[in-house]
N, C-alpha and C. Protein backbone atom coordinates (compact mmCIF):
# COMPACT_ATOMS: atom_id res chain seq x y z
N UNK A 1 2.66 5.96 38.56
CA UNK A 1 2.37 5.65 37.17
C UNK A 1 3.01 4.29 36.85
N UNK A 2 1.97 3.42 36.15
CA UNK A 2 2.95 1.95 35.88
C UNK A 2 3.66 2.19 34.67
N UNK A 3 4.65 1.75 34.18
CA UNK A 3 5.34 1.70 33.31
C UNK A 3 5.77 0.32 32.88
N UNK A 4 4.95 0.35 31.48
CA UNK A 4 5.50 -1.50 31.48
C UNK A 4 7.00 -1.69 31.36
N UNK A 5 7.40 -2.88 31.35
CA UNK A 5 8.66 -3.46 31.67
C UNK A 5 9.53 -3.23 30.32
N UNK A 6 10.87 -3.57 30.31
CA UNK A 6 11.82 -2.49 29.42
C UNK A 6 11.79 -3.45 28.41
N UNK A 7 11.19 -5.50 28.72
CA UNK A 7 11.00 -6.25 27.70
C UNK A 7 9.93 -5.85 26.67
N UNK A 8 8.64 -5.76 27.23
CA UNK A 8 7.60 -5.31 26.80
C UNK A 8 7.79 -4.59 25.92
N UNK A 9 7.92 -3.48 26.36
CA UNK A 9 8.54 -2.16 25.28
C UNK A 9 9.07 -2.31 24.27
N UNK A 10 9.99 -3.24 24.24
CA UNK A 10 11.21 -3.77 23.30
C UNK A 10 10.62 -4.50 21.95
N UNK A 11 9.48 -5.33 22.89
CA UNK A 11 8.50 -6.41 21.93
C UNK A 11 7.72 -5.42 21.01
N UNK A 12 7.15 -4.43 22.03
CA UNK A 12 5.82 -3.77 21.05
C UNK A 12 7.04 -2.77 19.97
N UNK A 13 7.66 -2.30 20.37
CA UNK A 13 8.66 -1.20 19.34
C UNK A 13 8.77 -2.46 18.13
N UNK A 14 9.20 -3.42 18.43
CA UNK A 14 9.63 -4.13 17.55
C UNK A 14 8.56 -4.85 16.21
N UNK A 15 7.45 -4.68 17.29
CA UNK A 15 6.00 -5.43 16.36
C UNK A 15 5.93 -4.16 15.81
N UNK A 16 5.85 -3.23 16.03
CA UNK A 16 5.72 -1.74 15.30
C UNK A 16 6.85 -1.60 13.95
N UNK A 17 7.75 -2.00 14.16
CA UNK A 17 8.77 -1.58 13.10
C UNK A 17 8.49 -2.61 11.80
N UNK A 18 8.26 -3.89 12.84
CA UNK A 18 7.67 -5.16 11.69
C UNK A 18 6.28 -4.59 10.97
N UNK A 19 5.66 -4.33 11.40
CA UNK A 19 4.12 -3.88 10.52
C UNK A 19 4.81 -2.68 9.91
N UNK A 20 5.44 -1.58 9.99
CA UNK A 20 5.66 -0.41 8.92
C UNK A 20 6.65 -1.29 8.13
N UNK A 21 7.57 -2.06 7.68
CA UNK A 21 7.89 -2.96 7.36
C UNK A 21 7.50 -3.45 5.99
N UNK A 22 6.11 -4.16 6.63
CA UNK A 22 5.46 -5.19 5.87
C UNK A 22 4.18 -3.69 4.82
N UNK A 23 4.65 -2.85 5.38
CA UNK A 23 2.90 -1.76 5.14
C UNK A 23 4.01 -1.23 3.87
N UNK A 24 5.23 -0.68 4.08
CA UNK A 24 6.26 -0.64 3.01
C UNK A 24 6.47 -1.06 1.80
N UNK A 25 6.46 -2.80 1.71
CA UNK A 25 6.95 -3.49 0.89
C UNK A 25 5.40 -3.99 0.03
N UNK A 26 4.33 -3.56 0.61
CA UNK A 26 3.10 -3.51 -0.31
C UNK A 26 3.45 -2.45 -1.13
N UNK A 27 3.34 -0.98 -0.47
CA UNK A 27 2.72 0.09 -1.01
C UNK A 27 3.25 0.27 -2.84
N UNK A 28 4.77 -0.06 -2.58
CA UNK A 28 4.94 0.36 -4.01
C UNK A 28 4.55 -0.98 -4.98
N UNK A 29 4.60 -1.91 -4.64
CA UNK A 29 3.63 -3.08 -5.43
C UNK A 29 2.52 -2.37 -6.00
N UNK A 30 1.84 -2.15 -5.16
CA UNK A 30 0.31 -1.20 -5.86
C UNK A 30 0.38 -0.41 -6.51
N UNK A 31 1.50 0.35 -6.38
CA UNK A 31 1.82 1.81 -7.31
C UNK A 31 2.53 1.32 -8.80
N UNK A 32 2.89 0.32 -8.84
CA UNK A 32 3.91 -0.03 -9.94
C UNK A 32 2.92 -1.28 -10.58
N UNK A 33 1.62 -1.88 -10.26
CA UNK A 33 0.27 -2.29 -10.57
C UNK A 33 -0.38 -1.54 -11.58
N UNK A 34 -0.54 0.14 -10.63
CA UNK A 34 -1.47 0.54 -10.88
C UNK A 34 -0.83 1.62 -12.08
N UNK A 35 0.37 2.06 -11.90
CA UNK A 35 1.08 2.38 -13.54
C UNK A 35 1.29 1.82 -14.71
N UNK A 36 1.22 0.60 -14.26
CA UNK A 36 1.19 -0.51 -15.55
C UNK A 36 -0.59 -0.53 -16.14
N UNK A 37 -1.34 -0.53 -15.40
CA UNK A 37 -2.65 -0.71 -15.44
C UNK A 37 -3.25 0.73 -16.58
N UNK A 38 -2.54 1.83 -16.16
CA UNK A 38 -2.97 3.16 -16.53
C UNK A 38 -2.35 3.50 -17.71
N UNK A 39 -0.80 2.59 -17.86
CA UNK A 39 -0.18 3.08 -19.33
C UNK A 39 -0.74 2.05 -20.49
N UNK A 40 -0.97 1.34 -19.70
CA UNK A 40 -1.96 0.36 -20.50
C UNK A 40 -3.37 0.75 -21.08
N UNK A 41 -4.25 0.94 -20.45
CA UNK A 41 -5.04 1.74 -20.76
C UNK A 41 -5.35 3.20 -21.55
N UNK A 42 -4.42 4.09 -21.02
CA UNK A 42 -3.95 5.14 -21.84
C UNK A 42 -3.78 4.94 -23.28
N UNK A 43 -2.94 3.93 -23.66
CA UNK A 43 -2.57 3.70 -24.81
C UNK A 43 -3.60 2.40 -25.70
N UNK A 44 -4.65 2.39 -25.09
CA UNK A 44 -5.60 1.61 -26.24
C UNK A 44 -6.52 2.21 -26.20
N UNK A 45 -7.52 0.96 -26.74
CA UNK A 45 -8.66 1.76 -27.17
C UNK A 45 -9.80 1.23 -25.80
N UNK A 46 -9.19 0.98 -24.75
CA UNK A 46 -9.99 0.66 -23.86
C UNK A 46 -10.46 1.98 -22.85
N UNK A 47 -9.80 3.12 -22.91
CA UNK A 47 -9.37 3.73 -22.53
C UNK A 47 -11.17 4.56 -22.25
N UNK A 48 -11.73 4.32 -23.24
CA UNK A 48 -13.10 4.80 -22.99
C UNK A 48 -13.68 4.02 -22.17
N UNK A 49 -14.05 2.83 -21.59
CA UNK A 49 -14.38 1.85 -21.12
C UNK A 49 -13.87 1.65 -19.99
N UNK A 50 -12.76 2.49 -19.04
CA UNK A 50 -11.90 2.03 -17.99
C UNK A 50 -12.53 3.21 -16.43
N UNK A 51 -13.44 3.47 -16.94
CA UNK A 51 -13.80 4.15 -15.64
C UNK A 51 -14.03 3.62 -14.64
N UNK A 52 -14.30 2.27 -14.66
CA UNK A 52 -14.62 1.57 -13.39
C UNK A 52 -13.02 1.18 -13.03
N UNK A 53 -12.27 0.88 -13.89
CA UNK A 53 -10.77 0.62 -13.35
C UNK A 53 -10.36 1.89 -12.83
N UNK A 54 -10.37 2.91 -13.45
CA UNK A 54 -9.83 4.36 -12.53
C UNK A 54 -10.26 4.47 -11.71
N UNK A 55 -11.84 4.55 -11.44
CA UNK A 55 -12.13 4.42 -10.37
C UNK A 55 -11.75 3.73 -8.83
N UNK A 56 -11.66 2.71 -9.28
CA UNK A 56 -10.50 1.96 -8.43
C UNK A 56 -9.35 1.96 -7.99
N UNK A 57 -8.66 2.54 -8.93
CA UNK A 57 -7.29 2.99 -8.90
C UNK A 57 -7.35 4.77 -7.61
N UNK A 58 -8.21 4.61 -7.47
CA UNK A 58 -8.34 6.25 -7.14
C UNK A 58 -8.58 6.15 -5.54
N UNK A 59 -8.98 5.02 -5.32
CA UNK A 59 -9.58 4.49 -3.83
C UNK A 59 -7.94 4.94 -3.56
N UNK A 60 -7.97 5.41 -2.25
CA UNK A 60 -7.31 5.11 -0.94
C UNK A 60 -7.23 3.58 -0.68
C-alpha cells in the first residue's frame, strides 16, 4: 500500500484546517446578515412584500 509522505500529509491536514477556517468565519456573517435583514422586515410594513427575501434567506 503507498502511503504518501509524512510532508504531504502535513500540507493536506493543514489546507484542510485552513478551508474549515475560512468556511467558519463566513458562516456567522450570514447569520448575523440575515437577522438583521428579518428584524428589519418583521418590524415594517415591508413585511408583506419580503417573500422573495425569505425566500432567500431560507436557501441552504
Amino acid at each position: 500500500m503507498n502511503r504518501p509522505s509524512p510532508e504531504l500529509a502535513a500540507m493536506k491536514k493543514a489546507a484542510r484546517a485552513e478551508a474549515k477556517d475560512r468556511l467558519r468565519g463566513l458562516t456567522p456573517r450570514r447569520d448575523e446578515v440575515s437577522a438583521r435583514i428579518i428584524e428589519h422586515l418583521t418590524g415594517s410594513l415591508e413585511w408583506s412584500g419580503a417573500t422573495a427575501v425569505m425566500a432567500y434567506l431560507a436557501m441552504p
